[in-house]
C-alpha atoms as a PDB file:
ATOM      1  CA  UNK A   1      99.717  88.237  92.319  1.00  0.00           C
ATOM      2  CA  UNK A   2      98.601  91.425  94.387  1.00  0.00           C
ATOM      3  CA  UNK A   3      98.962  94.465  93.281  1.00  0.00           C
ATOM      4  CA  UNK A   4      98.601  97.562  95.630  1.00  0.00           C
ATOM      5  CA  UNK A   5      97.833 100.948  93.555  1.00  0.00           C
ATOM      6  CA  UNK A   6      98.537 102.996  96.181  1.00  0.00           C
ATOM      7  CA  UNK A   7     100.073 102.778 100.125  1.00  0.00           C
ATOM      8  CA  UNK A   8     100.109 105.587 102.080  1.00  0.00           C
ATOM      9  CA  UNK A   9     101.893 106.597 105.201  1.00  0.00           C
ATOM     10  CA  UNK A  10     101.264 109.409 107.889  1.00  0.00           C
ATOM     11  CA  UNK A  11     104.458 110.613 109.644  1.00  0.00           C
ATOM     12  CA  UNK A  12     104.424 110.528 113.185  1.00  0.00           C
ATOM     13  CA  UNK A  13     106.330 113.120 115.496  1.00  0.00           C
ATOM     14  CA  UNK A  14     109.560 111.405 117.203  1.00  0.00           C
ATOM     15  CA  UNK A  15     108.937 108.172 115.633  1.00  0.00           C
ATOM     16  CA  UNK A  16     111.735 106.867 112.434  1.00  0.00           C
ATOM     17  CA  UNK A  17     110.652 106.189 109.372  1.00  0.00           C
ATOM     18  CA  UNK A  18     111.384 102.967 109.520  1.00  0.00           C
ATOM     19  CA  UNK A  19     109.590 102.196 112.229  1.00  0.00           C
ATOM     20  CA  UNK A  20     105.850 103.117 111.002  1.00  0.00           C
ATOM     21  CA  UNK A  21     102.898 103.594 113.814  1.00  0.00           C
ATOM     22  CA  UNK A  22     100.289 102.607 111.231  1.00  0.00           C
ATOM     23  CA  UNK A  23     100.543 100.450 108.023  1.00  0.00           C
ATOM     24  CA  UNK A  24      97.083  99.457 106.048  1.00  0.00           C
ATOM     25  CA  UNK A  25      95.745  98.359 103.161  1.00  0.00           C
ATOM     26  CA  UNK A  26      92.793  98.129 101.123  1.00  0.00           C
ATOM     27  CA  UNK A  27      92.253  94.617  99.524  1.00  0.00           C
ATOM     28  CA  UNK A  28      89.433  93.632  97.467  1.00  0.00           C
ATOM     29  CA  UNK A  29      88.797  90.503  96.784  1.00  0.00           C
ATOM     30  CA  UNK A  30      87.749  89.028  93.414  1.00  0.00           C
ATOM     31  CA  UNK A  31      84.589  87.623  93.264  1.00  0.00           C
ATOM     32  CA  UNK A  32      84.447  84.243  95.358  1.00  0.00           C
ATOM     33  CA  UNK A  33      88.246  84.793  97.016  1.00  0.00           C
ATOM     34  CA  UNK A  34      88.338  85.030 100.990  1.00  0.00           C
ATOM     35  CA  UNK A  35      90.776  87.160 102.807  1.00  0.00           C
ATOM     36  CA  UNK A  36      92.668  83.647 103.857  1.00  0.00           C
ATOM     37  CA  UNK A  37      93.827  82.953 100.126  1.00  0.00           C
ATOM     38  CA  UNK A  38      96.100  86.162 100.040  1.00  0.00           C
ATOM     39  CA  UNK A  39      95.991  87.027 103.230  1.00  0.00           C
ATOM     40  CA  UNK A  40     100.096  85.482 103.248  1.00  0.00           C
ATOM     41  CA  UNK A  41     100.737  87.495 100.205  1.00  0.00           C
ATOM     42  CA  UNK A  42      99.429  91.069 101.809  1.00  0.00           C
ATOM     43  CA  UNK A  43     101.586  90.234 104.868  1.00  0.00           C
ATOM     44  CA  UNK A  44     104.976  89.701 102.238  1.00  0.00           C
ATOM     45  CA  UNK A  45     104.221  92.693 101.010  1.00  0.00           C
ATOM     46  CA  UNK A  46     104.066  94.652 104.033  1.00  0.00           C
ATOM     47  CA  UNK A  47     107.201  93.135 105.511  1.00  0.00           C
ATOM     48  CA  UNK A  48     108.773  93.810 102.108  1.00  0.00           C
ATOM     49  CA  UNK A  49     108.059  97.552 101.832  1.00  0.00           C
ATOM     50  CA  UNK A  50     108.961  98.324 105.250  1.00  0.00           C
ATOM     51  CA  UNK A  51     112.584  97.123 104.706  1.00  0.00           C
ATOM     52  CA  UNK A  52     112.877  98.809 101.610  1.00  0.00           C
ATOM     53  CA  UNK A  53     112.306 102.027 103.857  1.00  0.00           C
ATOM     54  CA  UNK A  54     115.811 102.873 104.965  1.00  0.00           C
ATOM     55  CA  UNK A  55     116.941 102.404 100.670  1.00  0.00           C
ATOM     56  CA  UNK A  56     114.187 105.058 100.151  1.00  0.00           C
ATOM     57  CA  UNK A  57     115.558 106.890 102.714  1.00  0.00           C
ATOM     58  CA  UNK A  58     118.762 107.089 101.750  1.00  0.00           C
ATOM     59  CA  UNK A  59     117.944 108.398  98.086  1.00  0.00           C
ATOM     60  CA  UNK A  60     115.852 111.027  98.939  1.00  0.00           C
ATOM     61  CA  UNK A  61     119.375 111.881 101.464  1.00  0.00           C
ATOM     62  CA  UNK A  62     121.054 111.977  98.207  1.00  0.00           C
ATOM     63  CA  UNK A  63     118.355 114.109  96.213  1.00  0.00           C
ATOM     64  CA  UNK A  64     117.552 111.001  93.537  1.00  0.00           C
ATOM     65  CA  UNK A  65     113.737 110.998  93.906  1.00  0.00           C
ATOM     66  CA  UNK A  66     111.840 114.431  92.887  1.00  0.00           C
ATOM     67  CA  UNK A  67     110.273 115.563  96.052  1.00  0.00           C
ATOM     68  CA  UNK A  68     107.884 118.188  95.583  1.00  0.00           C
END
C-alpha cells in the first residue's frame, strides 16, 4: 500500500485546476524496495487524485470544506 502524507499543489495563472502544470511526489523506499516495485502504484495514485479534482472543486463551490 502507499501512503502519501502530504501532496501539494501550486496554482498557476490561466491554467484550471484540473489541469495541474506540476504534480510530484516524494517516495521513499523501504529498505531493499526499488522505485520499479511501486512505481505502478504512485502512477494510480496520481491519476486518481487528479480526477477527484473537479469533486473537490465543486464542494469548496458549495462552502463544504473549511477554507481558511
Amino acid at each position: 500500500m502507499i501512503s502519501v502524507e502530504e501532496l501539494r499543489q501550486t496554482p498557476v495563472e490561466d491554467q484550471p485546476v484540473e489541469r495541474p502544470a506540476v504534480a510530484s511526489a516524494q517516495v521513499i523506499l523501504h529498505a531493499g524496495a526499488a522505485l520499479a516495485d511501486v512505481r505502478e502504484g504512485v502512477e494510480v495514485l496520481f491519476r486518481d487524485e487528479v480526477a477527484a479534482i473537479p469533486a473537490l472543486r465543486a464542494r469548496l463551490a458549495r462552502w463544504e470544506l473549511p477554507v481558511w
